[in-house]
Protein backbone atom coordinates (compact mmCIF):
# COMPACT_ATOMS: atom_id res chain seq x y z
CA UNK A 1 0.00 0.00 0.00
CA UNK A 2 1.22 3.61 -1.15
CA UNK A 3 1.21 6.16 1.15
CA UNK A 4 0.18 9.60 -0.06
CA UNK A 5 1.09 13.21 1.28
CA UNK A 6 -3.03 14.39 0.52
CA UNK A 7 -1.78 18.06 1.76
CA UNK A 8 -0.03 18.32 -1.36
CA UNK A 9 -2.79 16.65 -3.00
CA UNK A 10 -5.50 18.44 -1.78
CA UNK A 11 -3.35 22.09 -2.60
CA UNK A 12 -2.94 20.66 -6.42
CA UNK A 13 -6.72 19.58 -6.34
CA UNK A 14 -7.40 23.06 -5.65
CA UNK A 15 -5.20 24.80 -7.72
CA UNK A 16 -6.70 22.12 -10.40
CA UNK A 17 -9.99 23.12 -10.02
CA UNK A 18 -9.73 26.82 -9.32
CA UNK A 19 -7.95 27.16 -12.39
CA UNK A 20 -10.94 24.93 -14.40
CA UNK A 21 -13.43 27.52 -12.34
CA UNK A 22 -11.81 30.37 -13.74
CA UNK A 23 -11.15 29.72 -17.18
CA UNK A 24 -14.73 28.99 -18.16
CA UNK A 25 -15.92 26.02 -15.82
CA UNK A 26 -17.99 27.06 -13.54
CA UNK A 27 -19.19 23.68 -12.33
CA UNK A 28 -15.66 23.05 -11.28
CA UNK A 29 -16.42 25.37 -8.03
CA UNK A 30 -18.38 21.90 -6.69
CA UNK A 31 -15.30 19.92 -6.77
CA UNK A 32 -13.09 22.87 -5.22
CA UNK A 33 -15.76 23.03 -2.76
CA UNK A 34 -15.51 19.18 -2.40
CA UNK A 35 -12.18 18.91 -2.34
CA UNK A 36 -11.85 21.84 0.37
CA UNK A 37 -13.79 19.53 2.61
CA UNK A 38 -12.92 16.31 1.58
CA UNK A 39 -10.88 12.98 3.48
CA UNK A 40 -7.77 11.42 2.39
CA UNK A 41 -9.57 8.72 0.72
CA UNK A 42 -12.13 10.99 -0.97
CA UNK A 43 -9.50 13.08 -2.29
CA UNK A 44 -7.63 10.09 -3.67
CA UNK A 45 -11.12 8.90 -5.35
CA UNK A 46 -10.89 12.94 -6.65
CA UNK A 47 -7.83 12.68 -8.22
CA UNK A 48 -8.58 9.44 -10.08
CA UNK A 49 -11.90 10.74 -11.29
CA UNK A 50 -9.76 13.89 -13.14
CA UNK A 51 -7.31 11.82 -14.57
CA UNK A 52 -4.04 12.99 -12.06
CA UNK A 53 -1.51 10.40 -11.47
CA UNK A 54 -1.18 10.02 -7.55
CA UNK A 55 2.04 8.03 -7.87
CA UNK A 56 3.31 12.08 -7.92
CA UNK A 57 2.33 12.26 -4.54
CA UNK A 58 3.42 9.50 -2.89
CA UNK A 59 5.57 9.30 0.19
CA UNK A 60 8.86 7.16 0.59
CA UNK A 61 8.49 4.64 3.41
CA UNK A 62 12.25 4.57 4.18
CA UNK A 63 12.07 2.73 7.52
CA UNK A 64 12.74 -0.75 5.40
CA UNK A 65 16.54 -0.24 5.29
């Protein structure tokens, strides 16, 4: 299992769908909402929906050594 940082997902998320909402989408400014107040999991399930890789925000487990 893949551990992911979902701070840095949730600020791309937003930045994602701000920048949808402002360049002619308005309907994105339901998924910034969403994403605003979403969990790690739901944010995850976000991210696939859109199409964004999550292996980009993925944390090293380095405590195998």
């Amino acid at each position: 299992m893949t551990t992911i940082d979902v701070d840095k997902l949730r600020d791309h998320l937003e930045d994602y769908c701000g920048t949808a909402m402002f360049s002619g989408f308005p309907a994105a400014l339901l998924d910034l909402a969403d994403v605003h107040n979403a969990s790690g999991l739901e944010l995850c399930r976000t991210a696939e929906r859109l199409g964004i890789d999550l292996d980009q925000f993925a944390i090293e487990d380095n405590t195998h050594v």
